[in-house]
N, C-alpha and C. Protein backbone atom coordinates (compact mmCIF):
# COMPACT_ATOMS: atom_id res chain seq x y z
N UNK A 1 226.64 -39.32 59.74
CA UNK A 1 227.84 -38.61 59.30
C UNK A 1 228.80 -39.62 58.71
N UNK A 2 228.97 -39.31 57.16
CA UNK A 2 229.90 -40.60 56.49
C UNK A 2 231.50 -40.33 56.69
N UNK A 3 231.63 -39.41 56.45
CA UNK A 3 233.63 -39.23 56.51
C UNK A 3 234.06 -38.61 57.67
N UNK A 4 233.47 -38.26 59.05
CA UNK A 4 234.40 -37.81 60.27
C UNK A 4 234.96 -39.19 60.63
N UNK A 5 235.60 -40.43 60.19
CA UNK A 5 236.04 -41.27 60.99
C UNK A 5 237.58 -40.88 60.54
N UNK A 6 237.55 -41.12 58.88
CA UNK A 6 238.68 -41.11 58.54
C UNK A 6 239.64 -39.41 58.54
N UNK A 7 238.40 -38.27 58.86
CA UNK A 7 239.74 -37.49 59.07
C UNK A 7 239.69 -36.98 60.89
N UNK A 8 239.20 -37.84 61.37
CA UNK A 8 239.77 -38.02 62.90
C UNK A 8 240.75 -38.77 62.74
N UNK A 9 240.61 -39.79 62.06
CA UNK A 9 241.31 -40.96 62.09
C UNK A 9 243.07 -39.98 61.78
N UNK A 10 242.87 -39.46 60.59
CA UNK A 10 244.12 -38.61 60.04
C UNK A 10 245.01 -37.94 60.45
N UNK A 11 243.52 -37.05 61.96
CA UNK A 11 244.23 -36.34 62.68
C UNK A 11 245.54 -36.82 63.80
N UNK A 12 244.96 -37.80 64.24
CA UNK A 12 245.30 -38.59 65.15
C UNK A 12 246.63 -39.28 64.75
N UNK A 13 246.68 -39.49 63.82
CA UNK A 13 247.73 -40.45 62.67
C UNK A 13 248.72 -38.96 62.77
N UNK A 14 247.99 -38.30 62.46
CA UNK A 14 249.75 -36.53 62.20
C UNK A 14 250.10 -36.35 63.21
N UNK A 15 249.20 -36.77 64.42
CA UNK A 15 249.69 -36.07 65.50
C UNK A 15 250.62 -36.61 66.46
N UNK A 16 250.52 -38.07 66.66
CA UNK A 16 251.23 -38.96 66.80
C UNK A 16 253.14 -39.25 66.53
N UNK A 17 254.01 -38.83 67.80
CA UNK A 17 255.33 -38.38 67.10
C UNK A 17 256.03 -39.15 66.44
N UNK A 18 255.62 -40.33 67.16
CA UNK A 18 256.68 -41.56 66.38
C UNK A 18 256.45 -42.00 65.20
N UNK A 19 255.05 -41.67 64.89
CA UNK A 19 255.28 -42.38 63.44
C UNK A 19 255.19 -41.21 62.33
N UNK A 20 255.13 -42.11 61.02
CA UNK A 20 255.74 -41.37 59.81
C UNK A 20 254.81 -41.52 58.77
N UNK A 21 253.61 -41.39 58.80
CA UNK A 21 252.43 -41.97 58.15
C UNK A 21 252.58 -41.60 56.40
N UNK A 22 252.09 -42.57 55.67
CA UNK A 22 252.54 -42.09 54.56
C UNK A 22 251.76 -41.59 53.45
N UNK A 23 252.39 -40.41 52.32
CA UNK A 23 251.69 -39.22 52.14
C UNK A 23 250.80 -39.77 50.67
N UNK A 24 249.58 -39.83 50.50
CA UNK A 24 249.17 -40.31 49.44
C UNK A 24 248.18 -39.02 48.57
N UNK A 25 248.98 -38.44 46.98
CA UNK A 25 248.22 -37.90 46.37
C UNK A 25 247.12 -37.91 45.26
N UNK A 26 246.55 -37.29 44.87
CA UNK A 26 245.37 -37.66 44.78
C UNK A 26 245.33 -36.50 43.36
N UNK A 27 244.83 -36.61 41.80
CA UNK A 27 244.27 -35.91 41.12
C UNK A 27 242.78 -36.32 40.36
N UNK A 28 242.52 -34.97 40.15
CA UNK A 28 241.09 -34.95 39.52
C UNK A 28 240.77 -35.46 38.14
N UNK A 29 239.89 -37.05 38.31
CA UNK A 29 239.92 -37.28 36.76
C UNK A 29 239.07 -36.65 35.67
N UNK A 30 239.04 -37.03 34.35
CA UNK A 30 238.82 -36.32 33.58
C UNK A 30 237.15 -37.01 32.72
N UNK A 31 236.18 -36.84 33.69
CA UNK A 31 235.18 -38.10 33.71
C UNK A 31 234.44 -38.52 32.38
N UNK A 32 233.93 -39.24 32.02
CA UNK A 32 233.36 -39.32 30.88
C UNK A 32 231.84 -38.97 30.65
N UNK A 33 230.99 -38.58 30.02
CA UNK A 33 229.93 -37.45 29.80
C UNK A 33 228.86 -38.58 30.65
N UNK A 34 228.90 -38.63 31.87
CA UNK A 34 227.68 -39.41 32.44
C UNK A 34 226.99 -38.43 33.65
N UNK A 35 227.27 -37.22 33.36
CA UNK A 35 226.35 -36.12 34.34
C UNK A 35 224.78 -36.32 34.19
N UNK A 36 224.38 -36.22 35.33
CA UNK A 36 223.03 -36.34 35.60
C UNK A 36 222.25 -35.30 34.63
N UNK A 37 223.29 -33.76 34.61
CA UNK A 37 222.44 -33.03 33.99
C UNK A 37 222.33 -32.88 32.76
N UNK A 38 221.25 -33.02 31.72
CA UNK A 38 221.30 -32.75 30.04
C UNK A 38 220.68 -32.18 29.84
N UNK A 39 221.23 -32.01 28.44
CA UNK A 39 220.94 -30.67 27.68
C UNK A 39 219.48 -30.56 27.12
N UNK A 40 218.94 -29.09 27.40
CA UNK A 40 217.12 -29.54 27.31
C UNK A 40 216.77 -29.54 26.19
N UNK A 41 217.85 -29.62 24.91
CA UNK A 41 216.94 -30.16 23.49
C UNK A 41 217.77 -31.34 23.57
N UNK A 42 217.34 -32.23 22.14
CA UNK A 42 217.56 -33.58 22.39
C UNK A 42 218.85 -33.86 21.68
N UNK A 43 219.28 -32.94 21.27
CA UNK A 43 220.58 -32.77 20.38
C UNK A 43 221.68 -32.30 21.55
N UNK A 44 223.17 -32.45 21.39
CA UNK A 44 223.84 -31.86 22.36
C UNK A 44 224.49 -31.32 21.85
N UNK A 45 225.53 -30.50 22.43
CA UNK A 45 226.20 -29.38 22.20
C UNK A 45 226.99 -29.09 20.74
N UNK A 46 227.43 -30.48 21.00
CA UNK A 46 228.57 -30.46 19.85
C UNK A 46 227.14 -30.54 18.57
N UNK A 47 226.62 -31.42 18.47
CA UNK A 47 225.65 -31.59 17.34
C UNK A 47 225.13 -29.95 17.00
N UNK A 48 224.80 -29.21 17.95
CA UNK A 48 224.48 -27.63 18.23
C UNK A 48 225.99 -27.15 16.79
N UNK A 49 226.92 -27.24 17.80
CA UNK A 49 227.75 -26.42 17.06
C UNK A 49 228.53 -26.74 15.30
N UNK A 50 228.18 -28.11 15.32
CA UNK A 50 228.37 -28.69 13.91
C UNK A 50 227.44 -27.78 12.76
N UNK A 51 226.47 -27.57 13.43
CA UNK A 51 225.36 -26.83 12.15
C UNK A 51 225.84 -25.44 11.73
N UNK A 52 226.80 -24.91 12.31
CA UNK A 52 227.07 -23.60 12.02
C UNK A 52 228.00 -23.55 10.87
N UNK A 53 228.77 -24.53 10.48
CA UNK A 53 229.19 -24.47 9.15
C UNK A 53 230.45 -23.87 9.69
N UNK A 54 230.48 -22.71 8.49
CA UNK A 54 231.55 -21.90 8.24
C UNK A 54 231.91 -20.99 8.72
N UNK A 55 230.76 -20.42 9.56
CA UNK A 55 230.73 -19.42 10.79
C UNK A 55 231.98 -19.45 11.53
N UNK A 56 232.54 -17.85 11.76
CA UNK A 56 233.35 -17.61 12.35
C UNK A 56 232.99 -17.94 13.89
N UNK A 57 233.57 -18.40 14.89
CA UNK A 57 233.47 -18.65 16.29
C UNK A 57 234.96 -17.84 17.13
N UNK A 58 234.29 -16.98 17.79
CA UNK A 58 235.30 -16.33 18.85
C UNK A 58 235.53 -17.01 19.64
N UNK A 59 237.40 -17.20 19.74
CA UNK A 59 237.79 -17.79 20.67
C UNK A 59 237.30 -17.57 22.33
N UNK A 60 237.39 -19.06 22.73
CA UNK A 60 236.82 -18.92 24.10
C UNK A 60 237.69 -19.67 24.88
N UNK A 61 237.97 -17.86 25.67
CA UNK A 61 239.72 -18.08 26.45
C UNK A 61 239.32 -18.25 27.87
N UNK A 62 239.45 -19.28 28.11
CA UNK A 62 239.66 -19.59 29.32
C UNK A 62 240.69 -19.08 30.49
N UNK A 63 240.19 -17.71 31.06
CA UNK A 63 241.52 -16.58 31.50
C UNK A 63 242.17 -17.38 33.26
N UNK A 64 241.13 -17.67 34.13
CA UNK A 64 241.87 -17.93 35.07
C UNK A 64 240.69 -18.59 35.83
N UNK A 65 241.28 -20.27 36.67
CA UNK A 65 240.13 -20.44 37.82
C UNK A 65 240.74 -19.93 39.20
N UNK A 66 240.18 -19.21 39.78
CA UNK A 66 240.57 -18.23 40.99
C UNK A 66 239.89 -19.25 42.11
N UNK A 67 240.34 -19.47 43.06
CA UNK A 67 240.68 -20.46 44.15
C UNK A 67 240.59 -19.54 45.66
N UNK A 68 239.63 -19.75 46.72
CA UNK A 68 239.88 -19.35 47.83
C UNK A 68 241.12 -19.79 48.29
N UNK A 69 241.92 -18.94 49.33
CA UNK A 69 243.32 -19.02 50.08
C UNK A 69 243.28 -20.52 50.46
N UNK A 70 242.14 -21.05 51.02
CA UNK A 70 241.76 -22.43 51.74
C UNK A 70 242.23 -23.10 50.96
N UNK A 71 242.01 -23.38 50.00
CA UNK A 71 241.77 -24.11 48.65
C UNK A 71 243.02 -24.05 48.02
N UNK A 72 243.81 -23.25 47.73
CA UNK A 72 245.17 -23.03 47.33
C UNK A 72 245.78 -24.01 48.20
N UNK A 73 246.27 -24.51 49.18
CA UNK A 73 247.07 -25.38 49.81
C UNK A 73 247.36 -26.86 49.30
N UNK A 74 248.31 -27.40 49.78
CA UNK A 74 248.77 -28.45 48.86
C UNK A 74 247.07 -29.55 49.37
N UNK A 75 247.29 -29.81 51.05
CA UNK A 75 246.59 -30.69 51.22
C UNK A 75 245.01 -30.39 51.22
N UNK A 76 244.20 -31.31 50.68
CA UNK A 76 242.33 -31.56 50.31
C UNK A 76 242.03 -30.81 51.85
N UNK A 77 240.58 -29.97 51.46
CA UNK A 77 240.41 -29.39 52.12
C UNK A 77 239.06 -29.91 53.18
N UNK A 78 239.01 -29.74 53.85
CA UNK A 78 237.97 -30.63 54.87
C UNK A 78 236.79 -29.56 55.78
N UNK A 79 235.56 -28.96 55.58
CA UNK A 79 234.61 -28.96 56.71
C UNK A 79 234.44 -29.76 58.04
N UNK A 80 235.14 -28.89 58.79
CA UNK A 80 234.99 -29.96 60.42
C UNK A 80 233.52 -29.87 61.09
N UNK A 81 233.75 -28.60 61.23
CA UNK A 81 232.41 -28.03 61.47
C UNK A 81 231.88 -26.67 61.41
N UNK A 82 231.14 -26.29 61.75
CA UNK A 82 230.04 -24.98 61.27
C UNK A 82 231.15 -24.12 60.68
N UNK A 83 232.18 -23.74 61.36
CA UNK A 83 232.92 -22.58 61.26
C UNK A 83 234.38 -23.16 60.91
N UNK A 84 234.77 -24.51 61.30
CA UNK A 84 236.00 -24.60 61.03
C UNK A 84 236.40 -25.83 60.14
N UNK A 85 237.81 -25.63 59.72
CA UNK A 85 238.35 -26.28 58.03
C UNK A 85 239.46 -27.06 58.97
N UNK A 86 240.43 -27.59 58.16
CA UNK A 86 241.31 -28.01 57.78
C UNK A 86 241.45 -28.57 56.20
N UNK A 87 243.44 -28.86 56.51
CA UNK A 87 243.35 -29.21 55.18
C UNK A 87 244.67 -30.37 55.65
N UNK A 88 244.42 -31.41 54.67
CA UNK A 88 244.71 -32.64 55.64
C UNK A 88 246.47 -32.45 55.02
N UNK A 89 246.94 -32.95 56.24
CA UNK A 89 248.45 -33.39 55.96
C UNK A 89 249.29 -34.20 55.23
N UNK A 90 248.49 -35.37 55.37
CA UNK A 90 249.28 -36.66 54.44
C UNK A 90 248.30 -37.04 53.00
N UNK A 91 246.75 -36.41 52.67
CA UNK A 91 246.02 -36.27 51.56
C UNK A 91 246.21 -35.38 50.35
N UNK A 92 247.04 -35.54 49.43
CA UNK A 92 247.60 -33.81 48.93
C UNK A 92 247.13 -34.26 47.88
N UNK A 93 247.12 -32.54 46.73
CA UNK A 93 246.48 -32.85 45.35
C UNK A 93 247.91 -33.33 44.79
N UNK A 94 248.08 -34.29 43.89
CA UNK A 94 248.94 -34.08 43.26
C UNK A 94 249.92 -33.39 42.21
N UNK A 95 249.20 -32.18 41.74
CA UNK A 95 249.45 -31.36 40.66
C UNK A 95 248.73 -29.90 41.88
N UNK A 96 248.69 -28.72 41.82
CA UNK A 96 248.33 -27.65 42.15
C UNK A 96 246.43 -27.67 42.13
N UNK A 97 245.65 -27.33 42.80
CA UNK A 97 243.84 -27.77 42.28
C UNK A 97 244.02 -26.93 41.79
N UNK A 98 244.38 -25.27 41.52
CA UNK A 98 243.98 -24.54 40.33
C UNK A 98 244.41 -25.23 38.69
N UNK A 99 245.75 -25.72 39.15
CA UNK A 99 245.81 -26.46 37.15
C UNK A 99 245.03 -27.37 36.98
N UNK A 100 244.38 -28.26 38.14
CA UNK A 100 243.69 -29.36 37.67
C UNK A 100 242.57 -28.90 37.07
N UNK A 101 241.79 -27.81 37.70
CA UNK A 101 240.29 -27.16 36.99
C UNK A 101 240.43 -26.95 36.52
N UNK A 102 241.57 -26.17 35.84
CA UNK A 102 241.90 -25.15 34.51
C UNK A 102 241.73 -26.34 33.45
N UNK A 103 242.62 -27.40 33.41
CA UNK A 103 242.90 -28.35 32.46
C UNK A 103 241.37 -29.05 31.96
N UNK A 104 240.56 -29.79 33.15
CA UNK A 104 239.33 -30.43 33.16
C UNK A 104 238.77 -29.09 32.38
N UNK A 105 238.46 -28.11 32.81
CA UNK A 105 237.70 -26.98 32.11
C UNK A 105 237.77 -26.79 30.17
N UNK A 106 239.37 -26.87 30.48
CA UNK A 106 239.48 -26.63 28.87
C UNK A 106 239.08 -28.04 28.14
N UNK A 107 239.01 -29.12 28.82
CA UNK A 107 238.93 -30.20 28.40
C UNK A 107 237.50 -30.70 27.72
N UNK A 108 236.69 -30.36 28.78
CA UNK A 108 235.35 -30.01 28.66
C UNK A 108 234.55 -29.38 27.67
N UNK A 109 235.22 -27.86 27.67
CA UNK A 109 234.63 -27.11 26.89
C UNK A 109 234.80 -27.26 25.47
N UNK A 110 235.98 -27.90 25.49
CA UNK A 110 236.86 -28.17 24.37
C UNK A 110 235.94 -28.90 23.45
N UNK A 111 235.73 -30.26 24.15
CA UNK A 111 234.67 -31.31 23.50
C UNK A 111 233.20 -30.50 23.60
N UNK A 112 232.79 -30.09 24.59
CA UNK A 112 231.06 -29.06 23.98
C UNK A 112 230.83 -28.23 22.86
N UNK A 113 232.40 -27.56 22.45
CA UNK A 113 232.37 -26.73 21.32
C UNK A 113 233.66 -27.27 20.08
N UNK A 114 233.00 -27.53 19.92
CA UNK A 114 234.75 -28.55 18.65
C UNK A 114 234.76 -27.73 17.84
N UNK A 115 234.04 -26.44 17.61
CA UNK A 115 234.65 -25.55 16.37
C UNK A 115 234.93 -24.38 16.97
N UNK A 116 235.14 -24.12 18.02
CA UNK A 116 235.90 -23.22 18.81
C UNK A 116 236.87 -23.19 19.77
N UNK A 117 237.98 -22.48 19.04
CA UNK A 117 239.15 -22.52 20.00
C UNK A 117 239.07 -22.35 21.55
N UNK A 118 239.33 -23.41 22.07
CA UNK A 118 239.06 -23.12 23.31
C UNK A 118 240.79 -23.50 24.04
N UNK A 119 241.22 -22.19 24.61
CA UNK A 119 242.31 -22.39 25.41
C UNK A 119 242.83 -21.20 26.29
N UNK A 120 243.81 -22.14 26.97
CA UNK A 120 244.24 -21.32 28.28
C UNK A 120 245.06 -19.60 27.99
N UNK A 121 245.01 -20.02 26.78
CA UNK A 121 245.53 -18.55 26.48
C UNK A 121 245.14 -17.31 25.73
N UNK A 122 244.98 -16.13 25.32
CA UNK A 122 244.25 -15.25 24.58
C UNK A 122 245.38 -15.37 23.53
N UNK A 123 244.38 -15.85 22.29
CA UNK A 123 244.99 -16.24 20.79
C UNK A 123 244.30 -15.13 19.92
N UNK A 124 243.54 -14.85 20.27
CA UNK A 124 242.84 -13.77 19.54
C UNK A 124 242.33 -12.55 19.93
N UNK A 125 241.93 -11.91 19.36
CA UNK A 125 241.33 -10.69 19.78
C UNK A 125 240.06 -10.45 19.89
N UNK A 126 239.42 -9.94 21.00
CA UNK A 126 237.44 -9.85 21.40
C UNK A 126 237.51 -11.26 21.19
N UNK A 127 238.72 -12.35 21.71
CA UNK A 127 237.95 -13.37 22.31
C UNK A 127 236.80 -13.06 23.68
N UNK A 128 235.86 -14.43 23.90
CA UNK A 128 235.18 -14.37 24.84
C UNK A 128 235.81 -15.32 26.25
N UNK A 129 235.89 -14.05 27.06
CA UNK A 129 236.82 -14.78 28.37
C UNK A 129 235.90 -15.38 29.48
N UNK A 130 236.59 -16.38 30.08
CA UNK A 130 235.82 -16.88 30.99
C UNK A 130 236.40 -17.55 32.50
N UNK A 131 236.03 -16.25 33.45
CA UNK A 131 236.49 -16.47 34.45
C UNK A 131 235.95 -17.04 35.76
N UNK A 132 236.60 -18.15 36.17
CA UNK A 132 235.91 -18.62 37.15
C UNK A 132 236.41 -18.38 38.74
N UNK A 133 235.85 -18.20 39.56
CA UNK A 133 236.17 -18.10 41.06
C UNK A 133 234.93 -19.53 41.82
N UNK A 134 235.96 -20.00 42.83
CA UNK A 134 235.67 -20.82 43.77
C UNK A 134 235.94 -20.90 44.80
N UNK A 135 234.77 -20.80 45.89
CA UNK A 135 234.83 -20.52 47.04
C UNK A 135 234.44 -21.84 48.06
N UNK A 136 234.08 -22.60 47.52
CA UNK A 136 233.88 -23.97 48.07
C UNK A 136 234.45 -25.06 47.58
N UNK A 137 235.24 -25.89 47.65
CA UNK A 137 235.47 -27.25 46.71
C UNK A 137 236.30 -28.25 48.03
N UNK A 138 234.98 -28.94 48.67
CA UNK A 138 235.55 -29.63 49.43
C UNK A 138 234.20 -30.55 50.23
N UNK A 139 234.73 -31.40 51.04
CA UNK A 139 234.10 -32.32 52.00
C UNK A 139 233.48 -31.82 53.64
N UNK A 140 232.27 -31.90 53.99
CA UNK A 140 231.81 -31.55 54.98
C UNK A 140 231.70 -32.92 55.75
N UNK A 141 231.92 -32.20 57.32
CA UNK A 141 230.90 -33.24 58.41
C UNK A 141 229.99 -34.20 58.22
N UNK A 142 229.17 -33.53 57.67
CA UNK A 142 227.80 -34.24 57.53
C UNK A 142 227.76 -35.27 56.10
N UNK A 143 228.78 -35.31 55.74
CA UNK A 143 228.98 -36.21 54.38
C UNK A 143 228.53 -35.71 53.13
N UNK A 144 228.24 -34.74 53.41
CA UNK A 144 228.12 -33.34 51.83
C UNK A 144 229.37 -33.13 51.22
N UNK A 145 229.22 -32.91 50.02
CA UNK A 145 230.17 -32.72 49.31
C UNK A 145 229.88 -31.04 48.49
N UNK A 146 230.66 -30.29 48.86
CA UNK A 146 230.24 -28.71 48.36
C UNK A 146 230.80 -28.24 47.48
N UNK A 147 230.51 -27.59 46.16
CA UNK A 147 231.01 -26.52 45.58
C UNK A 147 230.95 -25.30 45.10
N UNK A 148 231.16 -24.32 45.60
CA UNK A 148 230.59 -22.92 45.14
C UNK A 148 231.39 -21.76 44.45
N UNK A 149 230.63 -21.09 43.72
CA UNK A 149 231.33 -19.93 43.81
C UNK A 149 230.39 -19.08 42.64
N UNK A 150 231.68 -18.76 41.61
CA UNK A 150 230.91 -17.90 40.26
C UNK A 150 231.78 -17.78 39.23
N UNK A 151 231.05 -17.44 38.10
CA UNK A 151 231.83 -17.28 36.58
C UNK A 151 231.43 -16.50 35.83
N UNK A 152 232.60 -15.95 35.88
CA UNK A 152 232.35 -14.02 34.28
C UNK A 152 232.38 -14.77 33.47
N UNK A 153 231.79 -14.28 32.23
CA UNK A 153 231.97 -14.46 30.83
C UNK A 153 231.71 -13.32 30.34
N UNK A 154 232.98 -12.70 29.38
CA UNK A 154 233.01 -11.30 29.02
C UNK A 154 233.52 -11.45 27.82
N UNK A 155 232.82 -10.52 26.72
CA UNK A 155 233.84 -10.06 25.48
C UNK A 155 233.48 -8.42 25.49
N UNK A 156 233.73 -8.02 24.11
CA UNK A 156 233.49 -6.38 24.16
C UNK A 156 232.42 -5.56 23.78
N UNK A 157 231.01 -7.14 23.84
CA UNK A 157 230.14 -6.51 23.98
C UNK A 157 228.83 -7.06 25.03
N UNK A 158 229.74 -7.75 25.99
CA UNK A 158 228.46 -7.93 26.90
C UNK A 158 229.28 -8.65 28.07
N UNK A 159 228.93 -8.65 29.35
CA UNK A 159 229.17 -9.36 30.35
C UNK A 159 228.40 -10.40 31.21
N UNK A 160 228.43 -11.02 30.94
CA UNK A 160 227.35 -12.09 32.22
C UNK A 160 227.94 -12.95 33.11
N UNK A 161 227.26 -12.87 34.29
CA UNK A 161 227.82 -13.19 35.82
C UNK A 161 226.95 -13.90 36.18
N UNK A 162 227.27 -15.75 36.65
CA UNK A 162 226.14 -16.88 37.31
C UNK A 162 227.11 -17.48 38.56
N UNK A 163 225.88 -17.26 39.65
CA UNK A 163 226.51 -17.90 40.60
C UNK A 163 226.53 -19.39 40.37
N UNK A 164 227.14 -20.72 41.29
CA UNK A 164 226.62 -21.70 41.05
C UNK A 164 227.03 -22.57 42.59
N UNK A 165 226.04 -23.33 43.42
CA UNK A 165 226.40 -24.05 44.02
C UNK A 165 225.74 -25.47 44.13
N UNK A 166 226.66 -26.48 44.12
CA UNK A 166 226.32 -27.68 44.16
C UNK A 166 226.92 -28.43 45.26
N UNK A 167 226.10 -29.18 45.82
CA UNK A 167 225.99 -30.11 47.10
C UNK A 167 225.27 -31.60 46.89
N UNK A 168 226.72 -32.18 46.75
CA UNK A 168 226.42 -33.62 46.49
C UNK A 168 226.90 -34.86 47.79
N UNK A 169 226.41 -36.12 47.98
CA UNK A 169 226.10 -36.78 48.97
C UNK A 169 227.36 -37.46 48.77
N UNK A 170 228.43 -38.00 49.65
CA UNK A 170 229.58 -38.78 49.57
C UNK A 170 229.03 -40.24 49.78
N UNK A 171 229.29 -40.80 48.98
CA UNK A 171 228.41 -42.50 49.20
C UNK A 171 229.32 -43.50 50.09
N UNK A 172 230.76 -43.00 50.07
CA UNK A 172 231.53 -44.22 50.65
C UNK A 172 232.46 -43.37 51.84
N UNK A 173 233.10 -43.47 52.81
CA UNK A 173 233.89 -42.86 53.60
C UNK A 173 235.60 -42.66 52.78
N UNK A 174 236.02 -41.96 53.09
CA UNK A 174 237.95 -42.05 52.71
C UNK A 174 238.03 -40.70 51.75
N UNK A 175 239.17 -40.25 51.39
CA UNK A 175 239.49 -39.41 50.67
C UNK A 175 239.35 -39.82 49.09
N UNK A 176 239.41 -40.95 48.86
CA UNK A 176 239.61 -41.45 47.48
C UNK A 176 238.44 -41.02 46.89
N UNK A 177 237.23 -41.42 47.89
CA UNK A 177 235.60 -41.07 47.38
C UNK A 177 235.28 -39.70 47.62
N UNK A 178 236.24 -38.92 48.07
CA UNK A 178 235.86 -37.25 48.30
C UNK A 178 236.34 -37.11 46.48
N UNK A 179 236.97 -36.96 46.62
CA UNK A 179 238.12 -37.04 45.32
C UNK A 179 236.94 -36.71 44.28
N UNK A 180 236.56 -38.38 44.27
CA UNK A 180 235.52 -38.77 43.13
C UNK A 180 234.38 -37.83 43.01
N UNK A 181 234.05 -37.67 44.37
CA UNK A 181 232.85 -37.28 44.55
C UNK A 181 232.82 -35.31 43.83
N UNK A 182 233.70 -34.97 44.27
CA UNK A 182 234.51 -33.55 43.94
C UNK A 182 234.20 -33.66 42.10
N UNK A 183 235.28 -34.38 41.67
CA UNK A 183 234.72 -34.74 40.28
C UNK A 183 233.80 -34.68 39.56
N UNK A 184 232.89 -35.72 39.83
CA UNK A 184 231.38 -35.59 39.40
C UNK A 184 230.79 -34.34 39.85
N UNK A 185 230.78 -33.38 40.40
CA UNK A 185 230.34 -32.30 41.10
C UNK A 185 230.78 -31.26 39.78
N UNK A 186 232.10 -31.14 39.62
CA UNK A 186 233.02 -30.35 39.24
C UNK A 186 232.07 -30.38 37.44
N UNK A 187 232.35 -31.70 36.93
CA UNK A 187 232.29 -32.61 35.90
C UNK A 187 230.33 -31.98 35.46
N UNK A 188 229.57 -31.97 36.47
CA UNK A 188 228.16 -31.62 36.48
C UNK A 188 228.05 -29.36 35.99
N UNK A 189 229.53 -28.83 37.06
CA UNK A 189 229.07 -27.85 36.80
C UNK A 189 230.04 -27.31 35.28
N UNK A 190 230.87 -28.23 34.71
CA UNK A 190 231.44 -27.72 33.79
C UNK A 190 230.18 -27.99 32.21
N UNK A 191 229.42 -28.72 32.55
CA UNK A 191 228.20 -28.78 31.76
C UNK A 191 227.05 -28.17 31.52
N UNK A 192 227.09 -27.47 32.89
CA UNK A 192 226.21 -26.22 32.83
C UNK A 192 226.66 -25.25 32.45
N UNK A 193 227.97 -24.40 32.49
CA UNK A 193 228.63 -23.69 31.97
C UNK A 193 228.30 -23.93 30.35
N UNK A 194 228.82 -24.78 30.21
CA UNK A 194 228.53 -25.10 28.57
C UNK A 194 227.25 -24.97 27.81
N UNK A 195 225.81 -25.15 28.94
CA UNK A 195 224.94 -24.57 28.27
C UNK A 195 224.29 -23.15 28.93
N UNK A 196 224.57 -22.66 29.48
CA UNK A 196 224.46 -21.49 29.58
C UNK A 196 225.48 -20.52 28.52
N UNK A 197 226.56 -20.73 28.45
CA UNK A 197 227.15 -20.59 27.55
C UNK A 197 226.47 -20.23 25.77
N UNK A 198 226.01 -21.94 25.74
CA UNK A 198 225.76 -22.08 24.36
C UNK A 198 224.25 -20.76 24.19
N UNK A 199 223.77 -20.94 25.14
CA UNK A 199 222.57 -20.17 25.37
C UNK A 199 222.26 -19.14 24.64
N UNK A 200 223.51 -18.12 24.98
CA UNK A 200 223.78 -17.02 24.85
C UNK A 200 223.99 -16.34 23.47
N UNK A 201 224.28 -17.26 22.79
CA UNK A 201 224.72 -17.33 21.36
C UNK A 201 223.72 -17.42 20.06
């Protein structure tokens, strides 16, 4: 078990009256294209979408990432065990985690499709929306790193719904490497999106 030291350690540190432990936040970076997973022709996305020329492309509105209650809280969220969470006291996101996914998301998609508007807002009309829900995004016991949930993608003539969960190994103990580890996770499933996505088309 790699990370129960440091959030015993944490606990112990909040609980403690006299002292004043101090609060360190933490945001999600914005990683550079080194995901394990690629794309199964030998060309990638963007090269994909360069060939289309002049072709009109429906905007792709990124409507909302929907966040379990857990997950909404300021402080990183923690698997203790089978059944029970916390969410640490002095570890906080620094920005809200729903804007951080939203932002990484558009960021992402942004660069997979460079000739399509991709943004947080509906600019057009029978854009194609894309909604995500997450029900996992956090650190377990056992030194797993989890993320789950699902994502609509809808316009006005079709709907498709993919679950997705990924479970990755934390290599170092501390929050800094949950962080990271969250990232690359995050960073892996915003690439699959993109080709399932492109798929479809």
């Amino acid at each position: 078990m790699s990370v129960s030291v440091f959030v015993i350690g944490s606990l112990f540190i909040s609980g403690c009256s006299g002292s004043q432990p101090q609060k360190t936040y933490y945001q999600l970076p914005v990683l550079a294209d080194s995901s394990s997973e690629k794309p199964a022709s030998s060309g990638n996305l963007a090269s994909q979408e360069s060939k289309l020329g002049a072709k009109h492309e429906r905007q792709l509105w990124i409507k909302d990432v929907n966040l379990s209650d857990y997950l909404a809280a300021p402080g990183i969220a923690y698997q203790t065990g089978e059944v029970s969470y916390i969410n640490a006291s002095n570890h906080l996101w620094a920005s809200p985690l729903q804007q951080q996914l939203k932002h990484i998301l558009i960021s992402e998609l942004s660069a997979a499709f460079p000739h399509r508007l991709v943004s947080g807002q509906e600019l057009e009309k029978d854009a194609d929306a894309l909604d995500i829900t997450i029900t996992a995004f956090h650190g377990r016991y056992d030194g797993r790193v989890l993320i789950e949930g699902y994502w609509i993608l809808s316009n006005p003539d079709n709907v498709t719904k993919r679950p997705f969960n990924l479970e990755l190994k934390q290599e170092k103990d501390g929050y800094s490497e949950l962080v990271l580890t969250l990232a690359k996770g995050y960073n892996q499933l915003t690439k699959s999106i993109a080709r399932q996505i492109a798929s479809q088309r």
